[in-house]
C-alpha atoms as a PDB file:
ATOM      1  CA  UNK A   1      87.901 109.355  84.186  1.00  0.00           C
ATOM      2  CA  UNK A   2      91.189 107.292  84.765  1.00  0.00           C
ATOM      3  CA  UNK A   3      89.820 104.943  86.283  1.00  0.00           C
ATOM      4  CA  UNK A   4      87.044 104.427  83.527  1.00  0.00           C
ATOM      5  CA  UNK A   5      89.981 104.412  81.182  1.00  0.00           C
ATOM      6  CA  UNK A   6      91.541 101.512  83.285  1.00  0.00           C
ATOM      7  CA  UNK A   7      88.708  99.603  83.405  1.00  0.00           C
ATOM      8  CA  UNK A   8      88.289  99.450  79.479  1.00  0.00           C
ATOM      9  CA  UNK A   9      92.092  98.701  79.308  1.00  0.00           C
ATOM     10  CA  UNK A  10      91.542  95.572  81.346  1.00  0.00           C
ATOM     11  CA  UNK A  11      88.864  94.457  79.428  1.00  0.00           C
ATOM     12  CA  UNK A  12      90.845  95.053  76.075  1.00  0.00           C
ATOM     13  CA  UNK A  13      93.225  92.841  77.314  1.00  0.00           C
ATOM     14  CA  UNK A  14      91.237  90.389  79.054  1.00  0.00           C
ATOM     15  CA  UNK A  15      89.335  90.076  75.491  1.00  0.00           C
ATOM     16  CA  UNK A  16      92.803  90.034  73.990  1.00  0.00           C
ATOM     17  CA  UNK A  17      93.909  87.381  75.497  1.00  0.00           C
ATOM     18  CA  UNK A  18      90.668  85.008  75.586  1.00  0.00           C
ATOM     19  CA  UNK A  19      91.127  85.562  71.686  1.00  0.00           C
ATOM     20  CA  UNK A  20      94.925  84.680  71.905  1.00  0.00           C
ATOM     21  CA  UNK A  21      94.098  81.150  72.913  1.00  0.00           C
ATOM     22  CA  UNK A  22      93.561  79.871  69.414  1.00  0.00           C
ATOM     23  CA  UNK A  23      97.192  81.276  68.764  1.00  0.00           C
ATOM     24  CA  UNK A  24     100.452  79.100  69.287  1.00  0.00           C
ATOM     25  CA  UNK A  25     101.386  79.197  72.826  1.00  0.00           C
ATOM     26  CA  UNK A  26     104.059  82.408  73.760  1.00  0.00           C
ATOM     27  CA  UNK A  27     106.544  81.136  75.925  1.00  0.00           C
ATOM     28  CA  UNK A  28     107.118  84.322  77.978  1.00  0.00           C
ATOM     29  CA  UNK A  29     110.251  82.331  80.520  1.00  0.00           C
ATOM     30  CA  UNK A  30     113.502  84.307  80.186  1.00  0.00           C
ATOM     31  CA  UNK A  31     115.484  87.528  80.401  1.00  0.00           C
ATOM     32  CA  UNK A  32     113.986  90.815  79.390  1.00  0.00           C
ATOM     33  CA  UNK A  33     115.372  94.082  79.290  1.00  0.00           C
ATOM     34  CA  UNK A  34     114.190  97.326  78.109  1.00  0.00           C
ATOM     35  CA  UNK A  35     113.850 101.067  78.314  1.00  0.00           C
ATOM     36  CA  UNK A  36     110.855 102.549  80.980  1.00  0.00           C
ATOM     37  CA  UNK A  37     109.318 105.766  80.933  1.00  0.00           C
ATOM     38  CA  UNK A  38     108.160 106.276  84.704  1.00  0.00           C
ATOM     39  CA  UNK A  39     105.445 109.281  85.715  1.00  0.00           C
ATOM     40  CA  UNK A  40     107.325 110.571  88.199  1.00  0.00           C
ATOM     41  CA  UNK A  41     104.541 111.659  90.739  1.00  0.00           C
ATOM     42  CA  UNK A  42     101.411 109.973  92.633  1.00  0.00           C
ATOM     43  CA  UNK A  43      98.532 109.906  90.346  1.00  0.00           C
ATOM     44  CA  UNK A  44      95.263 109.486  91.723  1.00  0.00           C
ATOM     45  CA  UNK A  45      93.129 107.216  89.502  1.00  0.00           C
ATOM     46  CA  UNK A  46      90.051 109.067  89.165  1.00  0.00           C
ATOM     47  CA  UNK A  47      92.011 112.249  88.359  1.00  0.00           C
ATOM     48  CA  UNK A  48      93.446 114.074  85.143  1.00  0.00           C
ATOM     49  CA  UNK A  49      96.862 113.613  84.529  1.00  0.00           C
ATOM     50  CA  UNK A  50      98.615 116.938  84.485  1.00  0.00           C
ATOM     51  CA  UNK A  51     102.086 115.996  82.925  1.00  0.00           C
ATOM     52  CA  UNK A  52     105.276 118.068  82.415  1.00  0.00           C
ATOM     53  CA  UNK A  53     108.545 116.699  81.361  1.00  0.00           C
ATOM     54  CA  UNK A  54     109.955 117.309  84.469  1.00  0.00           C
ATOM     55  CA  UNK A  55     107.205 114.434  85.847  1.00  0.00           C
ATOM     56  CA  UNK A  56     108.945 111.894  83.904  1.00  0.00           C
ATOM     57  CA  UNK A  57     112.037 109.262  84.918  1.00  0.00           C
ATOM     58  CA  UNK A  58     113.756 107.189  82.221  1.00  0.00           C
ATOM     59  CA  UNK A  59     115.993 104.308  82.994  1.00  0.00           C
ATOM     60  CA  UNK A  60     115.997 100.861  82.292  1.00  0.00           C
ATOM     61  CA  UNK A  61     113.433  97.470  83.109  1.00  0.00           C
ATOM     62  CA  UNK A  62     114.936  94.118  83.851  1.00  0.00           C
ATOM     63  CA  UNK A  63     112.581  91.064  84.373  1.00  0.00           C
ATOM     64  CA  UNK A  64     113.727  87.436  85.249  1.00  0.00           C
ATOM     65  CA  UNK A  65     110.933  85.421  84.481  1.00  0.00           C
ATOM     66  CA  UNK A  66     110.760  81.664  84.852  1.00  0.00           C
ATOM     67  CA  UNK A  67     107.203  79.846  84.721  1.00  0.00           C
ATOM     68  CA  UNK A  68     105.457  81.510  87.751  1.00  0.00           C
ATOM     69  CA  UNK A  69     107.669  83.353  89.233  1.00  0.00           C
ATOM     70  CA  UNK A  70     109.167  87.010  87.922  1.00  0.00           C
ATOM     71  CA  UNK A  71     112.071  88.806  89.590  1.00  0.00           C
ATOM     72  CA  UNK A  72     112.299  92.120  88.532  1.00  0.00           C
ATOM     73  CA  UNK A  73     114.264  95.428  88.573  1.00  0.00           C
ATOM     74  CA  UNK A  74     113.320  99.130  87.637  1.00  0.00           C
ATOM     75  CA  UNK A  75     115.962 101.523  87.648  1.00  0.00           C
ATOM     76  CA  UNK A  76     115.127 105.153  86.970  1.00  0.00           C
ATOM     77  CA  UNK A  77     116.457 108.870  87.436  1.00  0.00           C
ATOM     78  CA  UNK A  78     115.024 112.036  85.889  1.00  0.00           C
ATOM     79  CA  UNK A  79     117.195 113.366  83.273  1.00  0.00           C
ATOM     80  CA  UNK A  80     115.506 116.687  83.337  1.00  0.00           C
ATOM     81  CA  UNK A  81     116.259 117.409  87.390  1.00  0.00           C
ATOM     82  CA  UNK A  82     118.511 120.114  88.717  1.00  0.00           C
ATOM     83  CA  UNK A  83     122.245 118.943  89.863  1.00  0.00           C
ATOM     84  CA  UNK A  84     121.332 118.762  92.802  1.00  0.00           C
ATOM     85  CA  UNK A  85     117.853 116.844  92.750  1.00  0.00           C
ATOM     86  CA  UNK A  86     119.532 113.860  90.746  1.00  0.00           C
ATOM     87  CA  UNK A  87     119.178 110.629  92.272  1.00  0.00           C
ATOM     88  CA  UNK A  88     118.622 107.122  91.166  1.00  0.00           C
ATOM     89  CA  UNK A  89     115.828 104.545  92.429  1.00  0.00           C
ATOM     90  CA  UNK A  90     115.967 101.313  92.315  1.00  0.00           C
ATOM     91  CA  UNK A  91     112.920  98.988  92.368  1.00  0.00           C
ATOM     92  CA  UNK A  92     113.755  94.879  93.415  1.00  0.00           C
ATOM     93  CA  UNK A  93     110.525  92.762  93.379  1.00  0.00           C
ATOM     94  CA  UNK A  94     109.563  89.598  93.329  1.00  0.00           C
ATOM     95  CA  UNK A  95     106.449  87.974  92.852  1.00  0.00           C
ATOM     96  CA  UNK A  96     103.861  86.284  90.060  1.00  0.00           C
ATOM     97  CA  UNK A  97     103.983  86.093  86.231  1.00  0.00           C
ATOM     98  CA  UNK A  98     100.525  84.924  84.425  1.00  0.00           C
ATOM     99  CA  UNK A  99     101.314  84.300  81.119  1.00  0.00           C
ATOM    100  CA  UNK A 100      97.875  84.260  78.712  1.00  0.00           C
ATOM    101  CA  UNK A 101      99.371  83.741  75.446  1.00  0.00           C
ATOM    102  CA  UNK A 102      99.865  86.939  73.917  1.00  0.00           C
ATOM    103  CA  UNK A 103      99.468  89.074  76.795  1.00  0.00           C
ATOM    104  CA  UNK A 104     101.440  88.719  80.183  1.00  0.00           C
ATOM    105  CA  UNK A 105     100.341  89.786  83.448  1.00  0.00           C
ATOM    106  CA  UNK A 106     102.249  90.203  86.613  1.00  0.00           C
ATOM    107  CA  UNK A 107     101.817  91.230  91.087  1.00  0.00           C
ATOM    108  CA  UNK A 108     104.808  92.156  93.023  1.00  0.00           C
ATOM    109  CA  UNK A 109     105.917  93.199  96.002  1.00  0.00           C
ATOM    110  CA  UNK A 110     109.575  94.295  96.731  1.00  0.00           C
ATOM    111  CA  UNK A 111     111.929  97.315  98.327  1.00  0.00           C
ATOM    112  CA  UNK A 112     112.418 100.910  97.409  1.00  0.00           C
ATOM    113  CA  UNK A 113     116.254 102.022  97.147  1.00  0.00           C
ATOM    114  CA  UNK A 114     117.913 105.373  96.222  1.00  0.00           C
ATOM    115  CA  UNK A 115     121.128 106.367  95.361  1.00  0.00           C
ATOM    116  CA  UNK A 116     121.836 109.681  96.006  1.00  0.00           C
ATOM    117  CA  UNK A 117     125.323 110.729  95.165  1.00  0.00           C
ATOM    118  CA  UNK A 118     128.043 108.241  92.967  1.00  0.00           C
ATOM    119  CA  UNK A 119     130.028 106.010  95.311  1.00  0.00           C
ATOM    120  CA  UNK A 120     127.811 106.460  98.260  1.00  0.00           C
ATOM    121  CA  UNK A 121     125.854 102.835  99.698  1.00  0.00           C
ATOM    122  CA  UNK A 122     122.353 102.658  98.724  1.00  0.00           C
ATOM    123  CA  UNK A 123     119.800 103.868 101.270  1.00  0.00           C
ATOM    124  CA  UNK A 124     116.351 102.046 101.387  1.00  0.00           C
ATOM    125  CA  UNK A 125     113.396 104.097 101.622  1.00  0.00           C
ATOM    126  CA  UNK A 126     110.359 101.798 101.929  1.00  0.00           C
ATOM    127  CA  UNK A 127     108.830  98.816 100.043  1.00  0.00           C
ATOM    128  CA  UNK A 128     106.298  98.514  96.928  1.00  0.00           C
ATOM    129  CA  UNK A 129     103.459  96.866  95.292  1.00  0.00           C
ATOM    130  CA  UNK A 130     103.278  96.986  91.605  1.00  0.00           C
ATOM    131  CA  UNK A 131     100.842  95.046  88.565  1.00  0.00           C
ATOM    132  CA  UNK A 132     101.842  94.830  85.109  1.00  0.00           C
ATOM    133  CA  UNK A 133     100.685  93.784  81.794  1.00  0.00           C
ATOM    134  CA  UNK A 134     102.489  93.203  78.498  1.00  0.00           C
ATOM    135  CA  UNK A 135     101.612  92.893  75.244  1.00  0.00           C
ATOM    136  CA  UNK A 136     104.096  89.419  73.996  1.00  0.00           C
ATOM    137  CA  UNK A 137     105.098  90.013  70.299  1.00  0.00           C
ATOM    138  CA  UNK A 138     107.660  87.277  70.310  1.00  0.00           C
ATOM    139  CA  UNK A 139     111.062  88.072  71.488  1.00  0.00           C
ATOM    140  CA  UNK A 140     109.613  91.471  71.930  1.00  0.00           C
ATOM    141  CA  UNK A 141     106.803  92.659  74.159  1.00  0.00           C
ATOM    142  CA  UNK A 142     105.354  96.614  75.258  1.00  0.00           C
ATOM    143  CA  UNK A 143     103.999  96.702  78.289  1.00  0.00           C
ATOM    144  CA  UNK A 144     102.444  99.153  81.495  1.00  0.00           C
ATOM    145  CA  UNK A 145     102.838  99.194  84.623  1.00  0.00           C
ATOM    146  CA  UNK A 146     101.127 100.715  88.251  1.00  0.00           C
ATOM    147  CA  UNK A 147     103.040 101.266  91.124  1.00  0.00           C
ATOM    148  CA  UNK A 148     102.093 101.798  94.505  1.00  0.00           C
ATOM    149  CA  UNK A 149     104.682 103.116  97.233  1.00  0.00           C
ATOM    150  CA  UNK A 150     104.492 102.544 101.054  1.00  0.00           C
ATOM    151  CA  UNK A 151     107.008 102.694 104.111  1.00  0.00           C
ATOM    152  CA  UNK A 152     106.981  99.567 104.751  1.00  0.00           C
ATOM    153  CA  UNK A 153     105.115  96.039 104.035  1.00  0.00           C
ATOM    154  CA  UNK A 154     103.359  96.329 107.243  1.00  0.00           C
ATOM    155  CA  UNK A 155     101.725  99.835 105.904  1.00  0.00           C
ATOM    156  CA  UNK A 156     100.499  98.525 102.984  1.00  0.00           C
ATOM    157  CA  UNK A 157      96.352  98.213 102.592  1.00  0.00           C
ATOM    158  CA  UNK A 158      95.212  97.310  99.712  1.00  0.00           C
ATOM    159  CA  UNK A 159      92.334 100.243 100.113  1.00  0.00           C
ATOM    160  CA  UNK A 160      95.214 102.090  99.469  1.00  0.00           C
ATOM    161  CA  UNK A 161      96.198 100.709  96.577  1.00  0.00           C
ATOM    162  CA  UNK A 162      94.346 102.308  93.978  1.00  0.00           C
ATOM    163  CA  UNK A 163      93.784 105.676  95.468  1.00  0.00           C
ATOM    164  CA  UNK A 164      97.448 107.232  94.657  1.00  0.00           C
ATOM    165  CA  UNK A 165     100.878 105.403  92.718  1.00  0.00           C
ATOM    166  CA  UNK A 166     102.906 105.896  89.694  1.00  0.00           C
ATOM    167  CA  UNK A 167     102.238 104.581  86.266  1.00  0.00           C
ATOM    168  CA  UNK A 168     105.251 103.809  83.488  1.00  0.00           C
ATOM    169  CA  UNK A 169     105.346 101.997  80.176  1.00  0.00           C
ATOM    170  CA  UNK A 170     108.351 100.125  78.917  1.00  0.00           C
ATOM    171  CA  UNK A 171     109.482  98.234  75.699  1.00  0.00           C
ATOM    172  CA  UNK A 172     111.297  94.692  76.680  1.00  0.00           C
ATOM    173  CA  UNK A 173     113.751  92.767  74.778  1.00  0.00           C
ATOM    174  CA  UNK A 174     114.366  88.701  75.597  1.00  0.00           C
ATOM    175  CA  UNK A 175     117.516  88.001  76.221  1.00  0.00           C
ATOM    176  CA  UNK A 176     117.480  84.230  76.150  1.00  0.00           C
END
């Protein structure tokens, strides 16, 4: 069912954005930052989502973005954790930004970190894959984004990909 839902959201944009072209062009280059919403557990894309508040991890999206290239940063703990299951992760990727008028799309790879306890070095705890797409309103844009965690980047298979990640949203804000 996801994945039919997927699917239909890819062709929504891709139609989106073949209809954008008539528009002015959206210069998506710059500094964004905004609050993500992160599901906080694998979901497999061809099953239901069973979501509690206790799935989800809030924190904040940073993208650097500068013709092809995006640099990026997620940065997320769950608020609604016990004391002593609180922990940060941080996200650094870098890879390809498509821009397509009105909607922006995005592929990166990068490394896993997590802070466990205030003061204490970071610890890293494998790498990433992760795709994107953003709906550009001007100096604002909403956007979704699919995860997928492995050890290392010599685990990663892109078989894999699909069958189990994490999926967030976020709201971004351009900087300059």
């Amino acid at each position: 069912m996801i994945k039919r839902v997927l699917v239909l959201v890819i062709v929504v944009l891709a139609f989106t954005a073949a209809s954008a072209a008539a528009a002015a062009p959206q210069d998506a280059d710059g500094l964004w930052i905004g609050p993500t919403g992160f599901f906080d557990m694998e979901v497999a894309l061809d099953e239901a989502l069973d979501f509690t508040e206790g799935d989800m991890s809030l924190g904040l999206d940073a993208r650097l973005r500068l013709g092809l290239f995006e640099g990026s940063l997620l940065a997320m703990g769950n608020p609604f954790a016990g004391e002593d299951e609180k922990k940060t992760m941080v996200l650094l990727n870098g890879g390809v930004n498509i821009n397509l008028q009105s909607i922006n799309l995005g592929a990166s790879l990068g490394a896993n970190y997590i802070y466990e306890d205030e003061g204490e070095d970071p610890e890293q705890i494998g790498a990433n894959a992760k795709i994107s797409a953003d709906f550009m309103m001007g100096n604002f844009a909403v956007g979704a984004y699919y995860v997928s965690m492995m050890d290392s980047f010599a685990d990663f298979d892109i078989s894999e990909f699909a069958d189990a990640g994490f999926i967030g949203v976020t709201a971004l804000f351009r900087m300059f």
